[in-house]
Protein backbone atom coordinates (compact mmCIF):
# COMPACT_ATOMS: atom_id res chain seq x y z
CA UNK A 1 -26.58 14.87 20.26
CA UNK A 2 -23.10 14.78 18.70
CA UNK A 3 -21.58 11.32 17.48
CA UNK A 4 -18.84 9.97 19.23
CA UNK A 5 -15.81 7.80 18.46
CA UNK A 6 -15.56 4.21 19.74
CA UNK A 7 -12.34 4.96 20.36
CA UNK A 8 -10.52 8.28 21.03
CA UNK A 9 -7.09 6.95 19.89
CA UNK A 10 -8.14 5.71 16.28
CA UNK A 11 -7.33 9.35 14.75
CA UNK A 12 -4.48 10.22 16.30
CA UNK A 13 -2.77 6.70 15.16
CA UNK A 14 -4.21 7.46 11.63
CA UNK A 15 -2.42 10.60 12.07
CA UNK A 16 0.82 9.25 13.30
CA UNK A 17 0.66 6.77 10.49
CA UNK A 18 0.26 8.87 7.55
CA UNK A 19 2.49 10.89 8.94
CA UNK A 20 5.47 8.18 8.68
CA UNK A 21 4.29 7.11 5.06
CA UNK A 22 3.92 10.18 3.80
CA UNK A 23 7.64 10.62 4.70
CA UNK A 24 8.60 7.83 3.50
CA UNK A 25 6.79 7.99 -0.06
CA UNK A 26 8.09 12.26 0.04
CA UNK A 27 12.08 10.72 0.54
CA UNK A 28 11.75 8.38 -2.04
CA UNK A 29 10.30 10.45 -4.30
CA UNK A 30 13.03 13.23 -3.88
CA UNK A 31 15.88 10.65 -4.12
CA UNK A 32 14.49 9.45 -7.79
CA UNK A 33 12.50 12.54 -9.24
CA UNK A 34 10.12 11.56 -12.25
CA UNK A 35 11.88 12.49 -15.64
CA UNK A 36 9.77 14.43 -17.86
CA UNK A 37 8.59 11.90 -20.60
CA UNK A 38 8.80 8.91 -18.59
CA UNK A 39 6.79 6.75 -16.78
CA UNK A 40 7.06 8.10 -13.11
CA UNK A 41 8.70 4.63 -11.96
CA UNK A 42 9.30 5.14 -8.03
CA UNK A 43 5.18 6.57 -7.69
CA UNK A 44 4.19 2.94 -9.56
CA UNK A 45 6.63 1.00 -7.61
CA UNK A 46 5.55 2.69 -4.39
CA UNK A 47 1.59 2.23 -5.25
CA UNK A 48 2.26 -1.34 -5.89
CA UNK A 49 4.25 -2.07 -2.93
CA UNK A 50 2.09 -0.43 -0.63
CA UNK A 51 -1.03 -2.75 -2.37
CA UNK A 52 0.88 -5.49 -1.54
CA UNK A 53 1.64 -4.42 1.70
CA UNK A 54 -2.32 -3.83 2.02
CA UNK A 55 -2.61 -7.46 0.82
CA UNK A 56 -0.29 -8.79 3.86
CA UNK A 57 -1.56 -6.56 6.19
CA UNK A 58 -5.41 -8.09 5.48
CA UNK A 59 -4.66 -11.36 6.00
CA UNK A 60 -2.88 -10.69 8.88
CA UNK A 61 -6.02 -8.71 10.57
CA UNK A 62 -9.03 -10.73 8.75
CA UNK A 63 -8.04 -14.30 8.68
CA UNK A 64 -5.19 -14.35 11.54
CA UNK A 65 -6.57 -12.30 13.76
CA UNK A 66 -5.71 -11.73 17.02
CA UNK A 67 -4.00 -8.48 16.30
CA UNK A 68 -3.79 -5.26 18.05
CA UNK A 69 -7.44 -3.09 16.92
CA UNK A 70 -5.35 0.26 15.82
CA UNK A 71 -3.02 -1.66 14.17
CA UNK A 72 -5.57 -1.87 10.70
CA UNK A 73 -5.93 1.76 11.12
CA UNK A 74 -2.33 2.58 12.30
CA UNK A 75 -0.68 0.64 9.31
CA UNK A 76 -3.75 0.18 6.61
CA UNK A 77 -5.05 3.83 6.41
CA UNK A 78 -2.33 5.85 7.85
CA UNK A 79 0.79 4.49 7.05
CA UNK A 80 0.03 2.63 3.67
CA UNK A 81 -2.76 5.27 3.02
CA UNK A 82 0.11 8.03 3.49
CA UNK A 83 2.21 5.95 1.28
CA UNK A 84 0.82 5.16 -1.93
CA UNK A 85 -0.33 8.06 -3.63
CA UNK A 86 -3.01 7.59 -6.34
CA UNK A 87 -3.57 11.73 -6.24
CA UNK A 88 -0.08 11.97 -7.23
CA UNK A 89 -0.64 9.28 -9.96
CA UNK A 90 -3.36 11.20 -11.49
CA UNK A 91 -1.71 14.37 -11.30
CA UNK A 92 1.60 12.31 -13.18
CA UNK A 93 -0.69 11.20 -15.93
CA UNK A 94 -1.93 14.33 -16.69
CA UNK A 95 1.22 15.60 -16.60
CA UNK A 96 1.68 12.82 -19.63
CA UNK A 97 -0.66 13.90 -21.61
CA UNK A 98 -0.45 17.50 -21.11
CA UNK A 99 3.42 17.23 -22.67
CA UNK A 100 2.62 15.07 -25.63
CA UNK A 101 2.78 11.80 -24.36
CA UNK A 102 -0.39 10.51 -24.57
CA UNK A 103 0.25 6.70 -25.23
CA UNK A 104 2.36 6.67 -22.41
CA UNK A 105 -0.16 8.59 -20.09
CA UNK A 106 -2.77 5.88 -21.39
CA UNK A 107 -0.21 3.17 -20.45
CA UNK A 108 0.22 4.58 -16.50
CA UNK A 109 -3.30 5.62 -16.57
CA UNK A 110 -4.15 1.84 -16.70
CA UNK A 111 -1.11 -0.21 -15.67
CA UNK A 112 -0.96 1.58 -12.32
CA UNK A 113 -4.29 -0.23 -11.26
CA UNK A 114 -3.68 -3.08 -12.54
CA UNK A 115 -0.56 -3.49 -10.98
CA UNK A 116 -1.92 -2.45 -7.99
CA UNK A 117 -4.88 -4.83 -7.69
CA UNK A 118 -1.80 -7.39 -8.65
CA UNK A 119 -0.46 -5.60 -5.87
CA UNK A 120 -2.57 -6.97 -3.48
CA UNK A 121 -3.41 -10.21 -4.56
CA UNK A 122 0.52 -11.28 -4.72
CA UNK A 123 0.44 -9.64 -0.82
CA UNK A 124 -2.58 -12.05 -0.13
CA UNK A 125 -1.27 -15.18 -1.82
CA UNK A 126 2.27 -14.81 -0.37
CA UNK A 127 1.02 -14.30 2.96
CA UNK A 128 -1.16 -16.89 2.48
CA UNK A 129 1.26 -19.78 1.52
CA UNK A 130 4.47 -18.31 3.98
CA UNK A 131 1.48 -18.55 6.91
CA UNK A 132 0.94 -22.73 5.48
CA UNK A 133 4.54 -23.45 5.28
CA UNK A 134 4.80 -22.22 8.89
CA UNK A 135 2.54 -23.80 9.66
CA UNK A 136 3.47 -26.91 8.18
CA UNK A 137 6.83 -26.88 9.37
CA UNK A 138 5.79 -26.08 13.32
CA UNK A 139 3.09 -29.20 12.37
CA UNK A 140 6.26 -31.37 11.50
CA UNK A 141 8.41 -30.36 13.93
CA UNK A 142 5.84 -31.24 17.10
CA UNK A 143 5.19 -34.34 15.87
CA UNK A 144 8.59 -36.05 16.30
């Protein structure tokens, strides 16, 4: 007996989601190509916006809630997954060291991580205290 899905549409929006951030991360990366010797500045920038966007989207779905089910999968795996790039990161710092630039390929090897997991956190906290303030202003407001 085969396994089925819960849910026959949770692929397909996957799908459709990587899609779109694959696209996106592809344009931006042809509209500022990595320089050879460089650090490979729009692949860290879109890593660590797409961690933090992983960061809003959590709170959102974990501790908000009442959100739409495919819309974890829809926006956290497909089009955040399809966005950031960590294969492409790896493949950069190799790149790095390959063409004599180890300290560099050292410093993306371990920034881009880092600056991810910052990423993520910022996402979390920001979310966080813009969801408080809201919610202290609508507080304030109804009780006039």
């Amino acid at each position: 007996m085969s396994a089925r899905p819960t849910n026959r549409h949770v692929l397909p929006v996957i799908a459709l989601g990587g899609i779109l951030g694959a696209c996106a991360r592809y344009g931006l990366a042809q509209a500022a190509p990595a320089q050879p010797g460089s650090i490979p500045w729009i692949t860290l920038s879109i890593n660590v916006s797409g961690s933090l966007l992983i960061g809003v989207l959590m709170v959102f779905v974990v501790e908000v809630g009442g959100t739409h089910p495919l819309l974890r999968p829809f926006l956290g795996v497909g089009v955040l997954g399809g966005f950031t790039t960590f294969s492409t990161y790896a493949s950069e710092t190799t790149v790095l060291l390959h063409g004599g630039h180890p300290a560099l390929a050292l410093a993306y090897l371990v920034g881009t991580p880092l600056a991810a997991l910052a990423g993520v956190a910022a996402g979390v906290l920001l979310t966080r205290a813009a969801l408080a303030a809201r919610h202290r202003l609508a507080t304030r407001g109804g009780s006039r």
